[in-house]
C-alpha atoms as a PDB file:
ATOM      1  CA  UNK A   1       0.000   0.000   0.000  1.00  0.00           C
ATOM      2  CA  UNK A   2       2.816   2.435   0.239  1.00  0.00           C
ATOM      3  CA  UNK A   3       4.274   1.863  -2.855  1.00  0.00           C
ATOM      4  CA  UNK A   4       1.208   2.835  -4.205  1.00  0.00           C
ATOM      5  CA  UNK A   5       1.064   5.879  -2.191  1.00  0.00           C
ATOM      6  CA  UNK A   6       4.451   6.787  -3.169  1.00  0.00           C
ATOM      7  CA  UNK A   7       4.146   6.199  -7.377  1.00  0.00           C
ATOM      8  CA  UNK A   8       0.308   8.156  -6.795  1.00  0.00           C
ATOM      9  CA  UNK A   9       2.580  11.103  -4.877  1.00  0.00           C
ATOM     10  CA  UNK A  10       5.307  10.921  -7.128  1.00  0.00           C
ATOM     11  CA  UNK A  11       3.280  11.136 -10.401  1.00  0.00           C
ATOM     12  CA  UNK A  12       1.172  13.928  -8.615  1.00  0.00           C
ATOM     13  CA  UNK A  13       4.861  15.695  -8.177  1.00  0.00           C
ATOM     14  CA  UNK A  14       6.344  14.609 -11.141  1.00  0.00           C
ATOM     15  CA  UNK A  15       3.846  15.002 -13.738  1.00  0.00           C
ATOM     16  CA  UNK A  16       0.918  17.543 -12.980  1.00  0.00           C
ATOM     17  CA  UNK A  17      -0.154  17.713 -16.561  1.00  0.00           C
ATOM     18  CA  UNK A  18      -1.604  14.173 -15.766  1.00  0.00           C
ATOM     19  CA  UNK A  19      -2.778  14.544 -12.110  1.00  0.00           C
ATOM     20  CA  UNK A  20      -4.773  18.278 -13.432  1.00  0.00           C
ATOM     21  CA  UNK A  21      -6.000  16.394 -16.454  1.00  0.00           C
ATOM     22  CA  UNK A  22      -7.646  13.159 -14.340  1.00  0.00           C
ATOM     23  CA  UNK A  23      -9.151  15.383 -11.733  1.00  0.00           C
ATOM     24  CA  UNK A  24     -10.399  17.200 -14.402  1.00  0.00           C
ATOM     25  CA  UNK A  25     -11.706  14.442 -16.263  1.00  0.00           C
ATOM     26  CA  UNK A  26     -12.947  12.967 -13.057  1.00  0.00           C
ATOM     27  CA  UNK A  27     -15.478  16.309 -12.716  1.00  0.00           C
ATOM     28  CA  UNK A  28     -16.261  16.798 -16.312  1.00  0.00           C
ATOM     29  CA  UNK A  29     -17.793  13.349 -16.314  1.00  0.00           C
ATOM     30  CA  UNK A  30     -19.139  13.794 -12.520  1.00  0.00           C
ATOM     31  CA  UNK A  31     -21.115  16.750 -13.977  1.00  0.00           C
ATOM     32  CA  UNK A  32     -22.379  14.836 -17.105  1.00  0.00           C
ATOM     33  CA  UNK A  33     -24.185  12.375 -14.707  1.00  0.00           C
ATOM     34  CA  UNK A  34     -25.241  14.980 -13.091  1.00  0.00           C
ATOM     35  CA  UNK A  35     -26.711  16.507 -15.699  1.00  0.00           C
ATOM     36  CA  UNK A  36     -28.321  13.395 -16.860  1.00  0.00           C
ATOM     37  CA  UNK A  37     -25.677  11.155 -18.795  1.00  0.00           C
ATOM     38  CA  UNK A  38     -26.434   7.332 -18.778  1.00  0.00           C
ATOM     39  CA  UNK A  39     -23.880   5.507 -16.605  1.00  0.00           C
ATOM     40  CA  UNK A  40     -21.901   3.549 -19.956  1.00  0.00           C
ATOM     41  CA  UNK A  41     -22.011   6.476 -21.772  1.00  0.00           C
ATOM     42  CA  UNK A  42     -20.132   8.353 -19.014  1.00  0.00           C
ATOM     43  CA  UNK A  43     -18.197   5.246 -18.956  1.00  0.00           C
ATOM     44  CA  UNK A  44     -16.812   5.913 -22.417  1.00  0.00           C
ATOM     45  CA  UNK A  45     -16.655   9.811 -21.616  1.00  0.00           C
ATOM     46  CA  UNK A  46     -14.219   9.338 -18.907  1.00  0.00           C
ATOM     47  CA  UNK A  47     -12.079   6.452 -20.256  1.00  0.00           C
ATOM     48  CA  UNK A  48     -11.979   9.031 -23.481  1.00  0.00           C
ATOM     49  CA  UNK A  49     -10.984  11.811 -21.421  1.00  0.00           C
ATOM     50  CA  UNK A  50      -8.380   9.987 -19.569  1.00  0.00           C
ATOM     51  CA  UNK A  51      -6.783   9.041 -22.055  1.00  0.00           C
ATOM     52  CA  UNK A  52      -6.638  12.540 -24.054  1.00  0.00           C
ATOM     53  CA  UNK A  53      -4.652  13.244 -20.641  1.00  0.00           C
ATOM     54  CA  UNK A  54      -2.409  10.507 -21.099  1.00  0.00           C
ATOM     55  CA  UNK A  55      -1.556  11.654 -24.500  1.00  0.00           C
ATOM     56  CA  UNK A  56      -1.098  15.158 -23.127  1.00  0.00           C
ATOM     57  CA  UNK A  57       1.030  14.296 -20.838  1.00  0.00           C
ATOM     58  CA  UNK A  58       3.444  11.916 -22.566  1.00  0.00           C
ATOM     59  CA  UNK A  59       3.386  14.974 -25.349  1.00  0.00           C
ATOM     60  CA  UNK A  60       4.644  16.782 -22.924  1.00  0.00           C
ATOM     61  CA  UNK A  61       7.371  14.533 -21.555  1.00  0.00           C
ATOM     62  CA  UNK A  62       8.515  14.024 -24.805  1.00  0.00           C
ATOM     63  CA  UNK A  63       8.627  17.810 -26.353  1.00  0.00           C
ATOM     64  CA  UNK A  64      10.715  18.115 -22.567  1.00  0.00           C
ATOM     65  CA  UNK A  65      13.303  15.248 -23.425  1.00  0.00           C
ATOM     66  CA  UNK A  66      13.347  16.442 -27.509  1.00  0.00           C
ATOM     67  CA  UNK A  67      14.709  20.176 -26.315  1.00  0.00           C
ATOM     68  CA  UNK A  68      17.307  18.675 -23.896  1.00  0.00           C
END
């Protein structure tokens, strides 16, 4: 359990392009239930959103390793 905690921390630390980007994705598709969304299509929504932020991120990473 604390290795968990640690790689959640260290990604939180290391990488807040993908910690913003699944909280974010987390309330976008919080507020689309909300608003009425059918539980598999908010499925979809936030497995689509998540990994939009995954692609972000490692965009990110990889523009910051390129200019090195």
């Amino acid at each position: 359990m604390k290795a968990i905690l640690k790689t959640a921390i260290g990604l939180i630390f290391d990488d807040w392009w993908l910690a913003v980007g699944l909280v974010l994705s987390i309330v976008v598709t919080y507020l689309a239930v909300s608003a009425g969304m059918e539980a598999q299509l908010s499925g979809w929504l936030l497995v689509l959103l998540c990994v939009g932020t995954l692609l972000l991120s490692l965009g990110v990473e990889y523009r910051k390793k390129r200019t090195k």
